[in-house]
C-alpha atoms as a PDB file:
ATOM      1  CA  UNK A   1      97.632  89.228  91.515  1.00  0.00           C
ATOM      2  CA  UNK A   2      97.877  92.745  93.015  1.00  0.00           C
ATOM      3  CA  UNK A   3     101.133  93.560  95.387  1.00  0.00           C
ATOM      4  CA  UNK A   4      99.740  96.507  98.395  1.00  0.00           C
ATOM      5  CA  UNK A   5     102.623  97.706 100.534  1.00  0.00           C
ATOM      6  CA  UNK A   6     102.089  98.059 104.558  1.00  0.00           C
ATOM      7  CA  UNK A   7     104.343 100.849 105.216  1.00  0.00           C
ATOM      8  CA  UNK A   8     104.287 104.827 105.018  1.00  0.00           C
ATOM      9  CA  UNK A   9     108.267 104.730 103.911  1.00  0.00           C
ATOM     10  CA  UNK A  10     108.245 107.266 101.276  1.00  0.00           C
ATOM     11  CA  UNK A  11     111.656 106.162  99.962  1.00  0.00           C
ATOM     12  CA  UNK A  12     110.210 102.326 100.164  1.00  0.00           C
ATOM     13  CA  UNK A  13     107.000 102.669  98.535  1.00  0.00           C
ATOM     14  CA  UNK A  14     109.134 104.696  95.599  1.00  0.00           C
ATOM     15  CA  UNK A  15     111.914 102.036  95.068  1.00  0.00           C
ATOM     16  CA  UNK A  16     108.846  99.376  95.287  1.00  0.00           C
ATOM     17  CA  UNK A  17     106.820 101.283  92.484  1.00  0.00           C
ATOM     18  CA  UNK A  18     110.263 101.843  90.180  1.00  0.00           C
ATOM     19  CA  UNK A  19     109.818  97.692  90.142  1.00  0.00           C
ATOM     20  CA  UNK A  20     106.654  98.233  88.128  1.00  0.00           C
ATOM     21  CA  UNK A  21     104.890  95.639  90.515  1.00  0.00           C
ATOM     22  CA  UNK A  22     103.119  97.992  93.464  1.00  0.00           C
ATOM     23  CA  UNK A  23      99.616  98.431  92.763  1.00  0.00           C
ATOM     24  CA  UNK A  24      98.496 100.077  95.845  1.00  0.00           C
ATOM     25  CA  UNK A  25      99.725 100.116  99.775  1.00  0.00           C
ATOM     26  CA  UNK A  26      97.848 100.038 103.099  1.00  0.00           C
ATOM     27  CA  UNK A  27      98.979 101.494 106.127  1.00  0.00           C
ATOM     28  CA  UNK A  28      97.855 102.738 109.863  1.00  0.00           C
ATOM     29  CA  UNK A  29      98.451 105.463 112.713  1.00  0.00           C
ATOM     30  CA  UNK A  30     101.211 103.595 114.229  1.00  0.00           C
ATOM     31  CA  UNK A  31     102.990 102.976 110.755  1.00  0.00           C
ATOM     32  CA  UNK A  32     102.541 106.796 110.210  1.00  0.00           C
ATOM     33  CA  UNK A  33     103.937 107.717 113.973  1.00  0.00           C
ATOM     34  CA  UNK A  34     107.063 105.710 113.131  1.00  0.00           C
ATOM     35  CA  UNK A  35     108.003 107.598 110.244  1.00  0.00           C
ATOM     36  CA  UNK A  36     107.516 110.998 112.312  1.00  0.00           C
ATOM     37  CA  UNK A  37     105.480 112.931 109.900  1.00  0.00           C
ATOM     38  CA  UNK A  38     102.359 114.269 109.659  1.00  0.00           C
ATOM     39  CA  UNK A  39      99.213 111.709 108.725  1.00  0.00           C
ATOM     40  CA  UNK A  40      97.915 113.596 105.973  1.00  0.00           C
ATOM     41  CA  UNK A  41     100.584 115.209 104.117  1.00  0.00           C
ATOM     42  CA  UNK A  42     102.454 111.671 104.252  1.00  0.00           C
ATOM     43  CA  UNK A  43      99.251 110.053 102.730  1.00  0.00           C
ATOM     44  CA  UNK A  44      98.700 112.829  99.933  1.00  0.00           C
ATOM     45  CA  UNK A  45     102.603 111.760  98.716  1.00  0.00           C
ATOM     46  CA  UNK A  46     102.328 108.313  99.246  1.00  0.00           C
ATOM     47  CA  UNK A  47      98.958 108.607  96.907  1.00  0.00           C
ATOM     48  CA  UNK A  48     100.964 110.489  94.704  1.00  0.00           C
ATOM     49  CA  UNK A  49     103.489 107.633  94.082  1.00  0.00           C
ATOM     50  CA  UNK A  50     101.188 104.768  94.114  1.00  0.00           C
ATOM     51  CA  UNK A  51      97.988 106.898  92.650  1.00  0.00           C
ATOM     52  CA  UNK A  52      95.723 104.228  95.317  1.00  0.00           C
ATOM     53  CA  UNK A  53      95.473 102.945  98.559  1.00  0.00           C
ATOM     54  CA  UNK A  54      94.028  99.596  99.799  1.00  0.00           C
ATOM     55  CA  UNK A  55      93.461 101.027 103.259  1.00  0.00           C
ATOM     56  CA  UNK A  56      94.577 103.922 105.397  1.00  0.00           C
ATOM     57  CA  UNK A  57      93.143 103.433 109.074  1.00  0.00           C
ATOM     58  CA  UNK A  58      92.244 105.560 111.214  1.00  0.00           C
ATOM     59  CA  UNK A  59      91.468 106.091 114.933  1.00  0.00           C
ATOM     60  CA  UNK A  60      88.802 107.313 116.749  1.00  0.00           C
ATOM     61  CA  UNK A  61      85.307 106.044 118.344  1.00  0.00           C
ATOM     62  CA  UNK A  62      82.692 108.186 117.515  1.00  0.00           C
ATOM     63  CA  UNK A  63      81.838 109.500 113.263  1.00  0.00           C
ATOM     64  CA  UNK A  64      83.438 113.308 114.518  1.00  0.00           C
ATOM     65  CA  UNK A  65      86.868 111.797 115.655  1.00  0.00           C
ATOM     66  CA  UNK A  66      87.009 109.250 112.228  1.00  0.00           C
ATOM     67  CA  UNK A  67      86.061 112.532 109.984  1.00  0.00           C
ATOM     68  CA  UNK A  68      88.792 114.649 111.809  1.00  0.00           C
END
């Protein structure tokens, strides 16, 4: 069994990982706007604690918006 964490809580996806049992996390704009930082600096050190990702959506309609 794999454990993923849904949040972008820095200091929860650390004390998770220190339990030796987080293999990855998943998380989404609105996840992100609640912590009140900045999508992709939050991602790069959440990837940094968890070294993968299930998922990290994004928005946008078109291939341009989903790139940016």
């Amino acid at each position: 069994m794999k454990y993923f964490l849904g949040t972008a809580n820095v200091d929860a996806i650390t004390r998770f990982k220190a339990l030796g049992k987080l293999d990855g996390g998943t998380t989404n704009p609105t996840i992100i706007v609640r912590e009140g930082r900045d999508f992709d600096s939050l991602l790069e050190e959440s990837w940094t604690i968890v070294h993968r990702f299930g998922s990290a959506v994004v928005t946008g309609r078109t291939r341009e918006e989903v790139i940016e």
